[in-house]
PDB file of N, CA and C in Angstrom:
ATOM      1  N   UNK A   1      72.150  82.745  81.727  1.00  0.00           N
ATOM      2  CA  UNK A   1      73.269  83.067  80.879  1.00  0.00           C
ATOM      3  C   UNK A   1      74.537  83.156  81.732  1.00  0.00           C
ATOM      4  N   UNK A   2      75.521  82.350  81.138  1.00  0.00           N
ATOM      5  CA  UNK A   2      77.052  82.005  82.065  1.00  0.00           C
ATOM      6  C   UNK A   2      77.559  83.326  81.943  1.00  0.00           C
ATOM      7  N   UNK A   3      78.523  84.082  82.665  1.00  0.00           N
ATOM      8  CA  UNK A   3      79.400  85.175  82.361  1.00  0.00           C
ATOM      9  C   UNK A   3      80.912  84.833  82.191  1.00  0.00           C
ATOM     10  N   UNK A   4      81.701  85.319  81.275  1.00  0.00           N
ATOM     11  CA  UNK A   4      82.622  84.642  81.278  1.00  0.00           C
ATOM     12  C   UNK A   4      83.889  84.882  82.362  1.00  0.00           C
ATOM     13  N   UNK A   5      84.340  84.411  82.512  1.00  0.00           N
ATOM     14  CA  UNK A   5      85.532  84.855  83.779  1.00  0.00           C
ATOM     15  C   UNK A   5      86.751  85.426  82.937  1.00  0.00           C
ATOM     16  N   UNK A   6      86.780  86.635  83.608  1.00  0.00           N
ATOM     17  CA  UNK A   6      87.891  87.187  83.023  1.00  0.00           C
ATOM     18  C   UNK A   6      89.632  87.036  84.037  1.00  0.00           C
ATOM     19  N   UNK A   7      90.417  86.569  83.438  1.00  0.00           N
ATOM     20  CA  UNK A   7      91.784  86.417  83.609  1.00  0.00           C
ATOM     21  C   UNK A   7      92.832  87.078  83.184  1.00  0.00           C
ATOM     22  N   UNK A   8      93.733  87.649  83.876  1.00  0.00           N
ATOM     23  CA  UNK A   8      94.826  88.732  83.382  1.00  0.00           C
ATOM     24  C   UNK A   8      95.590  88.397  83.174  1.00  0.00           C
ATOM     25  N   UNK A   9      96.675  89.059  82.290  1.00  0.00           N
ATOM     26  CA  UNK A   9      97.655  88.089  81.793  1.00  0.00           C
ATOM     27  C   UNK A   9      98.309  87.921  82.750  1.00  0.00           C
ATOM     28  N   UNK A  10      99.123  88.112  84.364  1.00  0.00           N
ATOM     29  CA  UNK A  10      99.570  88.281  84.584  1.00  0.00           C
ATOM     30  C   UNK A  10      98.988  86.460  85.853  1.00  0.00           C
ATOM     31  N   UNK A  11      97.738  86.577  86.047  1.00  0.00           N
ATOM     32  CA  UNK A  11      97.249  85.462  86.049  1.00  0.00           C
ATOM     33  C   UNK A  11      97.366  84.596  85.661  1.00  0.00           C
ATOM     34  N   UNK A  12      96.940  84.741  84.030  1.00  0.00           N
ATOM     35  CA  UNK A  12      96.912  83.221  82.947  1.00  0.00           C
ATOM     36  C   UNK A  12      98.810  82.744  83.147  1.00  0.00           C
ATOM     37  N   UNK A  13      99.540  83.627  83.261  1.00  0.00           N
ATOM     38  CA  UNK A  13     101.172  83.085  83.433  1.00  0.00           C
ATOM     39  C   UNK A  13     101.468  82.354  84.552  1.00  0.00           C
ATOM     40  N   UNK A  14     100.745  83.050  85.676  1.00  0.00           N
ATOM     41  CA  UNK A  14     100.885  81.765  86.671  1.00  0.00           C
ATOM     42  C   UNK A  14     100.442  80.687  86.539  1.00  0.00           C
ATOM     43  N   UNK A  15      98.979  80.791  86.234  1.00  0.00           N
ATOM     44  CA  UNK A  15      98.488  79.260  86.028  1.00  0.00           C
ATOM     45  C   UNK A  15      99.270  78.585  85.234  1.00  0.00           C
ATOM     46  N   UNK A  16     100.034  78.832  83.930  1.00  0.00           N
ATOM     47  CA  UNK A  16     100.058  78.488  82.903  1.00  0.00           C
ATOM     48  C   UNK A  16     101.485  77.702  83.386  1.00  0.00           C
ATOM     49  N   UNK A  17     102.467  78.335  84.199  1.00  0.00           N
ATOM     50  CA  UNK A  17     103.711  78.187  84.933  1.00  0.00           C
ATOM     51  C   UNK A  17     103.393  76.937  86.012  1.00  0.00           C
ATOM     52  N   UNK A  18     102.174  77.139  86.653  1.00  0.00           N
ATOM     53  CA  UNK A  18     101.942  75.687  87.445  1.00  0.00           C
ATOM     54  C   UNK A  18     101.474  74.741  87.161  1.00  0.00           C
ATOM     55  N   UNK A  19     100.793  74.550  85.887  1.00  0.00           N
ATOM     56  CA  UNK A  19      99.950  73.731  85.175  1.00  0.00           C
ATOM     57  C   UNK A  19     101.885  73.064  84.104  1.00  0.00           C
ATOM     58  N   UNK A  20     102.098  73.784  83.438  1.00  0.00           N
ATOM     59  CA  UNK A  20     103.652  73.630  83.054  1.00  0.00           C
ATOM     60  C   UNK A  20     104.343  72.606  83.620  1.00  0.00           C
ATOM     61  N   UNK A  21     104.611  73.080  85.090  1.00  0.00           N
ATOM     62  CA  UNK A  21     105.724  72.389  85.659  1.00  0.00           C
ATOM     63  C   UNK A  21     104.767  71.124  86.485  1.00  0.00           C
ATOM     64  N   UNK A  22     103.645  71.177  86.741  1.00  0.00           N
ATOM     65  CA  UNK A  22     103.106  69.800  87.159  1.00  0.00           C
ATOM     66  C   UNK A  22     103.189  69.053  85.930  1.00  0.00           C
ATOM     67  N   UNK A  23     103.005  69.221  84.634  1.00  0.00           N
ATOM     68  CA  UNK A  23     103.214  68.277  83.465  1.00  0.00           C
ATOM     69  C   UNK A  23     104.350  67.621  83.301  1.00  0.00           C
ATOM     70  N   UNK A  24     105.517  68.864  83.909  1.00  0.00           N
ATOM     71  CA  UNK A  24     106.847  68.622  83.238  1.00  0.00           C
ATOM     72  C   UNK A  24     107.324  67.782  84.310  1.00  0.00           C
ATOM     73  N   UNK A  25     107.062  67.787  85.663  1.00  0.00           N
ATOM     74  CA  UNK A  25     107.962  67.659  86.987  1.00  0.00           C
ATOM     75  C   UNK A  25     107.040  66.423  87.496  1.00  0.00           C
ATOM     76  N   UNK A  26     106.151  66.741  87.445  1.00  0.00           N
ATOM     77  CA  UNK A  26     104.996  66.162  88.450  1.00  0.00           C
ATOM     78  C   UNK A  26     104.558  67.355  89.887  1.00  0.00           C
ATOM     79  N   UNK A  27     103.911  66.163  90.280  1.00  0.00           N
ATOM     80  CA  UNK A  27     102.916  66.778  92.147  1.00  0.00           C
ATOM     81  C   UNK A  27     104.553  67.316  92.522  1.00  0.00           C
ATOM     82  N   UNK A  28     105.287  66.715  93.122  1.00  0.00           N
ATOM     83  CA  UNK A  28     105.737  66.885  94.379  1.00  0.00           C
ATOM     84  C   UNK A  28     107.267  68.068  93.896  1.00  0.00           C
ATOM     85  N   UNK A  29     107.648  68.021  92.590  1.00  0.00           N
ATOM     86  CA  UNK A  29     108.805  68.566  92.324  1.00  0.00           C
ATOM     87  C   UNK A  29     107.878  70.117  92.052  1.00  0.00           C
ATOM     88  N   UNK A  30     106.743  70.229  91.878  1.00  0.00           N
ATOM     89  CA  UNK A  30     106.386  71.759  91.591  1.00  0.00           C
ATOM     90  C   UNK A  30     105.772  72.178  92.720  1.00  0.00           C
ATOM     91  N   UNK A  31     105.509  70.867  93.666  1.00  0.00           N
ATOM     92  CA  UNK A  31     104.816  71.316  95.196  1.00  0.00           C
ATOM     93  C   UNK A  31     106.177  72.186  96.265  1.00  0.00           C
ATOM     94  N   UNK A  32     107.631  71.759  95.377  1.00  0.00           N
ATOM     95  CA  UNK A  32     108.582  72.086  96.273  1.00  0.00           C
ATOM     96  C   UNK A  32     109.189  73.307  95.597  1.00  0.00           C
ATOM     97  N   UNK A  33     109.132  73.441  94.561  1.00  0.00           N
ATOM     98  CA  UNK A  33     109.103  74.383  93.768  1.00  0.00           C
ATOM     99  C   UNK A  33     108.901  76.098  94.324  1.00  0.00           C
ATOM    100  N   UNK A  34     106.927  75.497  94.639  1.00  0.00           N
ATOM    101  CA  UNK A  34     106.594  76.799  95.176  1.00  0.00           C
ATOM    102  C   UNK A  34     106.556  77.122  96.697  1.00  0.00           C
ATOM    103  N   UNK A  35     107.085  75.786  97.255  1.00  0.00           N
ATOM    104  CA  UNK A  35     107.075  76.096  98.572  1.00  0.00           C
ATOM    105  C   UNK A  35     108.575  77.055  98.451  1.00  0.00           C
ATOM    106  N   UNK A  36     109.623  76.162  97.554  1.00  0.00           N
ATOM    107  CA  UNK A  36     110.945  77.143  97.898  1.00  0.00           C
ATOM    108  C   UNK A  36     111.238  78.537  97.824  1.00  0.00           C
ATOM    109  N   UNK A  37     110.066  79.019  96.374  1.00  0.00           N
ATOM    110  CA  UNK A  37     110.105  80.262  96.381  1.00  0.00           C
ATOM    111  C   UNK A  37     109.102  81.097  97.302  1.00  0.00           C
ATOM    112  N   UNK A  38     108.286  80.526  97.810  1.00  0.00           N
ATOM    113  CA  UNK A  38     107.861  81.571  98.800  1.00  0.00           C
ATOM    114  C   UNK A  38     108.476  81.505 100.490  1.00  0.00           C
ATOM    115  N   UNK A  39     109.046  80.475 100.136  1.00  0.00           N
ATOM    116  CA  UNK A  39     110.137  80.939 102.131  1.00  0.00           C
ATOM    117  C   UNK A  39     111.389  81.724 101.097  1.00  0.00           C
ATOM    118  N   UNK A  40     112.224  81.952  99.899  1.00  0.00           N
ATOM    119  CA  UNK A  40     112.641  83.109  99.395  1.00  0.00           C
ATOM    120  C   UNK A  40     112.270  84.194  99.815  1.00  0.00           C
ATOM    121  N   UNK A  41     110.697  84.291  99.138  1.00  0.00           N
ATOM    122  CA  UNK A  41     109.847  85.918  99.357  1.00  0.00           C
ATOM    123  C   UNK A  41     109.728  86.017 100.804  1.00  0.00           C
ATOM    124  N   UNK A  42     109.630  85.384 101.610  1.00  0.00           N
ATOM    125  CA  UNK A  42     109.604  84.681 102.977  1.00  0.00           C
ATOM    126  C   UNK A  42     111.021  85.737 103.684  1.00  0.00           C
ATOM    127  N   UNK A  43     111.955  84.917 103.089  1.00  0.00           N
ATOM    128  CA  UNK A  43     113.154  85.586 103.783  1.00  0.00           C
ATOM    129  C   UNK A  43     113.657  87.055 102.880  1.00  0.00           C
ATOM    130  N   UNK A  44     113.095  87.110 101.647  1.00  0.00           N
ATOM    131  CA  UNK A  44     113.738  88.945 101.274  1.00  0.00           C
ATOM    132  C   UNK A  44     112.954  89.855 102.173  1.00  0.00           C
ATOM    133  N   UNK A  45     111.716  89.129 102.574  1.00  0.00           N
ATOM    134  CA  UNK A  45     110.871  90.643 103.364  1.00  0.00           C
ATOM    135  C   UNK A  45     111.548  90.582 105.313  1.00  0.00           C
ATOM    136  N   UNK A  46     111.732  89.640 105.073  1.00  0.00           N
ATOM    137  CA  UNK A  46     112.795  89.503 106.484  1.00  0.00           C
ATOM    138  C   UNK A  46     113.499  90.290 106.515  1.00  0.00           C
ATOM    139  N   UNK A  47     115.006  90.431 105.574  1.00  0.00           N
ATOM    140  CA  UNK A  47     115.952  90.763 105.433  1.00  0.00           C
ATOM    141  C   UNK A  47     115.503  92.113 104.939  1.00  0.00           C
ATOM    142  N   UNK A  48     114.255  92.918 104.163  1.00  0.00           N
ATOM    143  CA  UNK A  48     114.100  94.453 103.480  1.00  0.00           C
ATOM    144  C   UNK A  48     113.742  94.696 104.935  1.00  0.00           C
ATOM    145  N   UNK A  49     112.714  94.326 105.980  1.00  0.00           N
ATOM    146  CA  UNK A  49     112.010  94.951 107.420  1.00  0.00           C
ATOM    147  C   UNK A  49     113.468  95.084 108.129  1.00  0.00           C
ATOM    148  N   UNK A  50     114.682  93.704 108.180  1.00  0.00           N
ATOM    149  CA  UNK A  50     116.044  94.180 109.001  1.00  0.00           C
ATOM    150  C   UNK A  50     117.104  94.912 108.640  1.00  0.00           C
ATOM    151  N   UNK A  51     116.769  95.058 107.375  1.00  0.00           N
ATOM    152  CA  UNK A  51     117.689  96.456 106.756  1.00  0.00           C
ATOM    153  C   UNK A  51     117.152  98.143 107.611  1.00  0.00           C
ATOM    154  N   UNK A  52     115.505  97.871 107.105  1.00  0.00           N
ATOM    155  CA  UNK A  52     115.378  98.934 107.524  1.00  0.00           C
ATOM    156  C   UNK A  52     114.939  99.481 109.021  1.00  0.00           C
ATOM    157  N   UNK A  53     114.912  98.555 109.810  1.00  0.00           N
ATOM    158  CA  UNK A  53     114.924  99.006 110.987  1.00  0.00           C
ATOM    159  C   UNK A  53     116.493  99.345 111.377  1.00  0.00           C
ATOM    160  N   UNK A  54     117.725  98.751 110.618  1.00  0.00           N
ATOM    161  CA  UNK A  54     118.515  98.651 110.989  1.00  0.00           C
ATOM    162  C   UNK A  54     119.343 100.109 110.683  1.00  0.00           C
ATOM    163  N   UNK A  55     118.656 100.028 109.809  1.00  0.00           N
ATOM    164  CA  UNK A  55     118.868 102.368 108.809  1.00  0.00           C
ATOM    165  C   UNK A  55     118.191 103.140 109.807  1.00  0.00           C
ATOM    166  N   UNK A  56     116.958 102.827 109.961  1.00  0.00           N
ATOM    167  CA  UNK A  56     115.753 104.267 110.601  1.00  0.00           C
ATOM    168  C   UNK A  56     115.693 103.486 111.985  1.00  0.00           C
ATOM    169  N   UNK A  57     115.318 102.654 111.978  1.00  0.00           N
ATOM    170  CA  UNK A  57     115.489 102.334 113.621  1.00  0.00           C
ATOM    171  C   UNK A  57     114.086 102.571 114.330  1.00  0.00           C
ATOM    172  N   UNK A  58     112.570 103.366 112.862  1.00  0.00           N
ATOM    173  CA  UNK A  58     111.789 103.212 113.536  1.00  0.00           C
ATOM    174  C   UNK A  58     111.015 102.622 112.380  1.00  0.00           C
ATOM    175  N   UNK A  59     109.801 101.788 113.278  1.00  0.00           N
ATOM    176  CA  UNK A  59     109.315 100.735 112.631  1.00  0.00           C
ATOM    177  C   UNK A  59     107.874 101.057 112.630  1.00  0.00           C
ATOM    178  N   UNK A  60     107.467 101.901 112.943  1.00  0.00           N
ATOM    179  CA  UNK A  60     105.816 102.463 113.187  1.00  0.00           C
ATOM    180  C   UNK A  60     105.805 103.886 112.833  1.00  0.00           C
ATOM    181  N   UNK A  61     105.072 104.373 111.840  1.00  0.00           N
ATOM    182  CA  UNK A  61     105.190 105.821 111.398  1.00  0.00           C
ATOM    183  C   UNK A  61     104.555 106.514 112.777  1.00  0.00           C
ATOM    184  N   UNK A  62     103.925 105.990 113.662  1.00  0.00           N
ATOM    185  CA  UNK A  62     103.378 106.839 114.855  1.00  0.00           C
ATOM    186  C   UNK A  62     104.517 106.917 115.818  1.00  0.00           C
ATOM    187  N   UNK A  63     105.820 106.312 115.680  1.00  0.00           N
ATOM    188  CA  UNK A  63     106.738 106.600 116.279  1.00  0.00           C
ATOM    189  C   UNK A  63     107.643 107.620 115.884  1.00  0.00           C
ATOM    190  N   UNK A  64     107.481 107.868 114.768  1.00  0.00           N
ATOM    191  CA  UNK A  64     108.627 108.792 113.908  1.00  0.00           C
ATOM    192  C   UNK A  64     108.213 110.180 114.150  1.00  0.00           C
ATOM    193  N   UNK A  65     109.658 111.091 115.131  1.00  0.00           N
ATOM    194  CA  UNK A  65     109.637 112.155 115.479  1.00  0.00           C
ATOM    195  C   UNK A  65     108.951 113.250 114.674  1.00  0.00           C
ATOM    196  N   UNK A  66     109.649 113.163 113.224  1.00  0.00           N
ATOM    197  CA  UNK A  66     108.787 113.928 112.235  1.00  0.00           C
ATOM    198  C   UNK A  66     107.375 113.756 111.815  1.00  0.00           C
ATOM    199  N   UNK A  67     107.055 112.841 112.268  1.00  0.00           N
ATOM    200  CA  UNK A  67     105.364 112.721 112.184  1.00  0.00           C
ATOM    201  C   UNK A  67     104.608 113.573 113.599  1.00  0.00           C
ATOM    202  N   UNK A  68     105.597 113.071 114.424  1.00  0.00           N
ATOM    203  CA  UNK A  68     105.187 113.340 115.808  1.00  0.00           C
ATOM    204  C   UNK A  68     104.583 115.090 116.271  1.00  0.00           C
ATOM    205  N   UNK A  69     106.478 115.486 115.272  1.00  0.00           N
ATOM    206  CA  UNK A  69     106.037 117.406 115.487  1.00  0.00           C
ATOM    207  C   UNK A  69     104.792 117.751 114.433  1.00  0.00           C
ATOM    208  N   UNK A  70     104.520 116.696 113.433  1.00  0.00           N
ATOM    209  CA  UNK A  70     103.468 116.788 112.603  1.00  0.00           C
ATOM    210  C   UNK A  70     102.015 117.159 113.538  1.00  0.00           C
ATOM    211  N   UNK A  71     101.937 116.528 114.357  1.00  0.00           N
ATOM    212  CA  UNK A  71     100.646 116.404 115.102  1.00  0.00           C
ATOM    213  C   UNK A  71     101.076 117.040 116.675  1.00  0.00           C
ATOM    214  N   UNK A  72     101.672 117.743 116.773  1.00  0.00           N
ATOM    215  CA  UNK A  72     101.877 118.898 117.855  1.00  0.00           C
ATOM    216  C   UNK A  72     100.827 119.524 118.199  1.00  0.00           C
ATOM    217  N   UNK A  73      99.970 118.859 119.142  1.00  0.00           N
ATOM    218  CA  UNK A  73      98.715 119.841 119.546  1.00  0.00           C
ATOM    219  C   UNK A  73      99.472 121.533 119.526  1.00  0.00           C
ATOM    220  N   UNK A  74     100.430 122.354 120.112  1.00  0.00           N
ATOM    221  CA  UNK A  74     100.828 123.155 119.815  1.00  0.00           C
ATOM    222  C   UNK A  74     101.110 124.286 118.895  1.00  0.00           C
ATOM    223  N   UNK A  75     102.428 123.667 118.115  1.00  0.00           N
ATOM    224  CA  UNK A  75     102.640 124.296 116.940  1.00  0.00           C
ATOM    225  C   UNK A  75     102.376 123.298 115.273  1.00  0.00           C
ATOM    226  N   UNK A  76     102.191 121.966 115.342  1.00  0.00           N
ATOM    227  CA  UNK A  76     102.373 121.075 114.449  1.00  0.00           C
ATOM    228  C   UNK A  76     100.992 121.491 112.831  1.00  0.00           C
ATOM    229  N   UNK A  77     101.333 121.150 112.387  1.00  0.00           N
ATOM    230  CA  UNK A  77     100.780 121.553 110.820  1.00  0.00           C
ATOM    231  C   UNK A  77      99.129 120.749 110.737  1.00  0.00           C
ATOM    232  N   UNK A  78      99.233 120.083 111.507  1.00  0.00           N
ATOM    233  CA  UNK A  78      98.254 118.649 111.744  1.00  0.00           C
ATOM    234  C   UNK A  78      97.965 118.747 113.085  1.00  0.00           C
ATOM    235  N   UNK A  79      97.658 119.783 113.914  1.00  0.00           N
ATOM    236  CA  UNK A  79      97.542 119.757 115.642  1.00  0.00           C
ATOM    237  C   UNK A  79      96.346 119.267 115.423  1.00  0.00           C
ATOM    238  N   UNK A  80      94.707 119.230 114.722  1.00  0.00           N
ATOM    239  CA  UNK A  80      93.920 118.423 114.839  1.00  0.00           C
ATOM    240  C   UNK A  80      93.961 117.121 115.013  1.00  0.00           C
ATOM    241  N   UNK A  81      94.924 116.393 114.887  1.00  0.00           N
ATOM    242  CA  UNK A  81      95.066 115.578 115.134  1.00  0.00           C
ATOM    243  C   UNK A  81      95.305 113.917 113.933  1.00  0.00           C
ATOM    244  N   UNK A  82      95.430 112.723 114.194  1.00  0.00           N
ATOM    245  CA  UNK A  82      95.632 111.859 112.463  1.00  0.00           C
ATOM    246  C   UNK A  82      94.169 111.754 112.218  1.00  0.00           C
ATOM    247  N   UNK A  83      92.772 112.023 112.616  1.00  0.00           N
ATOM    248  CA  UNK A  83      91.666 111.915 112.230  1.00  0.00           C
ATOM    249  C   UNK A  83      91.457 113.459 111.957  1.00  0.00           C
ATOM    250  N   UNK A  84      92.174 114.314 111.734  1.00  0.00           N
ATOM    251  CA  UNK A  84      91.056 115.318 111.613  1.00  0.00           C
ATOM    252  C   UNK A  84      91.437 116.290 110.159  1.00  0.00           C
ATOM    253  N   UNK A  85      90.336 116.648 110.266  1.00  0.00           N
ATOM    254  CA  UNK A  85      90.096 117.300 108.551  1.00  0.00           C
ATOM    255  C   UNK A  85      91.068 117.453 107.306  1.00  0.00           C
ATOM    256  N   UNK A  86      92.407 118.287 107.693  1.00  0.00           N
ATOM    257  CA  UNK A  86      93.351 118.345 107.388  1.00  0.00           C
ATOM    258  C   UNK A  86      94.333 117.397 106.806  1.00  0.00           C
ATOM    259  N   UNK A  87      94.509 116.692 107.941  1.00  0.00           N
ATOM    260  CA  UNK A  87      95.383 115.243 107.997  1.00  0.00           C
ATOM    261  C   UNK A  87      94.504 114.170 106.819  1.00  0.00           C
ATOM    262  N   UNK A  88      92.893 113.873 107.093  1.00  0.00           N
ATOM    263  CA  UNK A  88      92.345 113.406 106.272  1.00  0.00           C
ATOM    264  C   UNK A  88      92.635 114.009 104.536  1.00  0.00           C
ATOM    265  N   UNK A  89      92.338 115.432 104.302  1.00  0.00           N
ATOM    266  CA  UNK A  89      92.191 115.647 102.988  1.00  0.00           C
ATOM    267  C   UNK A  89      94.183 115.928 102.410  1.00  0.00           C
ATOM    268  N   UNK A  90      95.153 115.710 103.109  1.00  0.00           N
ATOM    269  CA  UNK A  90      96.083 115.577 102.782  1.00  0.00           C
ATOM    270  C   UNK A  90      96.855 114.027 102.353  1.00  0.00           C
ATOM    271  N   UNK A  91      96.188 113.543 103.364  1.00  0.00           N
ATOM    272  CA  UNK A  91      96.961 112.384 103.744  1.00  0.00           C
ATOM    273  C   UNK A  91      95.929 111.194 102.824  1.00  0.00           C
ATOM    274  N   UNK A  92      94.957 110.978 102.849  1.00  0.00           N
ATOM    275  CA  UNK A  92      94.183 109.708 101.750  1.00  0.00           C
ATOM    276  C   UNK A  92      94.103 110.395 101.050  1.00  0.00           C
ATOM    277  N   UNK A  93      93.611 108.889  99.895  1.00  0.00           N
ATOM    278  CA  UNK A  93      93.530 108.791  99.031  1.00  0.00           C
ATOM    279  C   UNK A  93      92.226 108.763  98.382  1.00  0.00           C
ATOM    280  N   UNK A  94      91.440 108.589  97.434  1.00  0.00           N
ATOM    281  CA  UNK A  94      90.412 108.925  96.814  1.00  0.00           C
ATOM    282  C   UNK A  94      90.311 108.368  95.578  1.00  0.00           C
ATOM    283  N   UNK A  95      89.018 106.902  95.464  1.00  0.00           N
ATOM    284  CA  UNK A  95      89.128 106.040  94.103  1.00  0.00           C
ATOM    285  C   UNK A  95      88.057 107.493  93.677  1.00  0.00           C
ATOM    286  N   UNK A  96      88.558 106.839  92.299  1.00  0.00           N
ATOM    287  CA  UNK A  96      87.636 107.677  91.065  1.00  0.00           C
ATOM    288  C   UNK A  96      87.329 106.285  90.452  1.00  0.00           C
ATOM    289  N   UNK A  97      86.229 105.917  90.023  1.00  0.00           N
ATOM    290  CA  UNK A  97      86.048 104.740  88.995  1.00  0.00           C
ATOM    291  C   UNK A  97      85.918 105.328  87.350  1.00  0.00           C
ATOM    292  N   UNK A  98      86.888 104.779  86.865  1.00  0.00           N
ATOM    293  CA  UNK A  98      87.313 105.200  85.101  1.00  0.00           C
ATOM    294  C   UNK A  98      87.377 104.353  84.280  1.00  0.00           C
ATOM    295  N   UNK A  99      86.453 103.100  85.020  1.00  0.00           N
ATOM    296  CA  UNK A  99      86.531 102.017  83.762  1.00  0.00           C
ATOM    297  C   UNK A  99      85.065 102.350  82.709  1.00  0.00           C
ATOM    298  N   UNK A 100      84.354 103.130  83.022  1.00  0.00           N
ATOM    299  CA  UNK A 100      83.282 103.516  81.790  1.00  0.00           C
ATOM    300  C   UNK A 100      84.086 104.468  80.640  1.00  0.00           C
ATOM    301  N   UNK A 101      85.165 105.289  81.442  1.00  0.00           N
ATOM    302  CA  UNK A 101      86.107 106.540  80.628  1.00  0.00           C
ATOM    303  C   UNK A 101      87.088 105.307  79.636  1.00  0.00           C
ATOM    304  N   UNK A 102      87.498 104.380  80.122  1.00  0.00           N
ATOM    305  CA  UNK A 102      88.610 103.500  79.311  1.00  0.00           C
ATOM    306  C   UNK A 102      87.641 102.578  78.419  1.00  0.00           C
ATOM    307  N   UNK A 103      86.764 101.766  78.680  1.00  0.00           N
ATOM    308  CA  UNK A 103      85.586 101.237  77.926  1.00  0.00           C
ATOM    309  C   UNK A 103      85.384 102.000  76.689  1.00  0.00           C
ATOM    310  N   UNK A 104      84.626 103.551  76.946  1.00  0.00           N
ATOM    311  CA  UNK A 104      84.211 104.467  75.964  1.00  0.00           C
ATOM    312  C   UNK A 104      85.656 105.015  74.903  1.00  0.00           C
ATOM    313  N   UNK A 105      86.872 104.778  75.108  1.00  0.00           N
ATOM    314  CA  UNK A 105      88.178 104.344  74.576  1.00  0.00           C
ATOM    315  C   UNK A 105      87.971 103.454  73.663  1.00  0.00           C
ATOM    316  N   UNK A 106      88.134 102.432  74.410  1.00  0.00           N
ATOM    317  CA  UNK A 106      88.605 101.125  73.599  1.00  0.00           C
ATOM    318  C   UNK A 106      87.165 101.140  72.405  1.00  0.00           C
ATOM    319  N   UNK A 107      85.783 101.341  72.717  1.00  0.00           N
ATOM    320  CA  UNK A 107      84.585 101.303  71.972  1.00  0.00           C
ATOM    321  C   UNK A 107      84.773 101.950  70.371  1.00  0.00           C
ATOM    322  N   UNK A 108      85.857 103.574  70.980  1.00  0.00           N
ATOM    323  CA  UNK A 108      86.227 104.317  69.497  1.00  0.00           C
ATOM    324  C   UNK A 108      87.189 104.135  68.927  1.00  0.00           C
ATOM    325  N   UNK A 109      87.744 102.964  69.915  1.00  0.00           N
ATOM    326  CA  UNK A 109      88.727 102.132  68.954  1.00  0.00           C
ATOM    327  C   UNK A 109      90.366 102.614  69.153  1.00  0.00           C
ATOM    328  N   UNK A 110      90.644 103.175  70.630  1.00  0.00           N
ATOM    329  CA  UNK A 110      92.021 103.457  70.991  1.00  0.00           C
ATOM    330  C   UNK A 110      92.780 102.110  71.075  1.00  0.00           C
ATOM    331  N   UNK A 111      93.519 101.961  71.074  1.00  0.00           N
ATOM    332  CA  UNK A 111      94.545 100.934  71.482  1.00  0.00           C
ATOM    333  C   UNK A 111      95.177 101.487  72.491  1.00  0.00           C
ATOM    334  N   UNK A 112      95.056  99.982  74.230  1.00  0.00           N
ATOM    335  CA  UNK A 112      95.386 101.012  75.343  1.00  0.00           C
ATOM    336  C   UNK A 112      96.518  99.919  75.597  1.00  0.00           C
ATOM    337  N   UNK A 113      97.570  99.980  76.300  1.00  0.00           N
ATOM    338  CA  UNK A 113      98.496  99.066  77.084  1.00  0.00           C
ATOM    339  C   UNK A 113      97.849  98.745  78.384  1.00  0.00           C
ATOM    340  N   UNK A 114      98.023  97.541  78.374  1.00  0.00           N
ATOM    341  CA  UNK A 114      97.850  96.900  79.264  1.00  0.00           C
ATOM    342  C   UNK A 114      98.613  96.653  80.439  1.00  0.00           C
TER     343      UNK A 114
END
C-alpha cells in the first residue's frame, strides 16, 4: 500500500512558481531567474552579517563580554560552566511532540490555521 506524500502549501507554491515560469519562460529564463534570486538572498545575508558586525563588533556569542561575566568561574550566574546543569536547563530548548493533541482536534472537528 502507497502512502501518500504530503506537501505544504508553502511547498506546492514553489513548485507551482517553477513549474509556472518553465511553461511561461522556458529552461534557461527560469534557470536565471533562480539563480538571480538566490545571489540576492546571497548578498542580503552579506550585507545583515556587515551591518551587524559593524553595530556589535562581535560575531561569536563566546566572545561577548556579557556572556563571558555569564560564565565567571568566580562570581558569574553560570560559573558551572556552557555544559553544565544550569546553563543547560536555562538555555535549551525542549521538543514536546503535539501532533496526536492537534490530530485529536481536527478528529472533533476544530478548524485549525495553518
Amino acid at each position: 500500500m502507497k502512502r501518500a506524500v504530503q506537501i505544504t502549501r508553502r511547498g506546492f507554491l514553489k513548485a507551482a512558481g517553477l513549474a509556472a515560469g518553465y511553461v511561461l519562460f522556458g529552461y534557461n529564463v527560469t534557470k536565471e531567474a533562480v539563480a538571480g534570486t538566490l545571489e540576492f538572498v546571497g548578498l542580503r545575508q552579506k550585507a545583515a552579517y556587515e551591518a551587524d558586525a559593524k553595530k556589535y563588533g562581535i560575531r561569536k556569542s563566546q566572545d561577548n563580554p556579557y556572556v563571558k561575566k555569564l560564565y565567571d568561574k568566580k562570581h558569574g550566574f553560570l560559573a558551572a560552566g556552557p555544559c553544565g546543569h544550569k546553563s543547560h536547563e536555562l538555555l535549551h530548548t525542549r521538543y514536546h511532540d503535539r501532533s496526536a493533541a492537534i490530530k485529536a482536534l481536527k478528529a472533533g472537528g476544530t478548524k485549525l490555521k495553518a
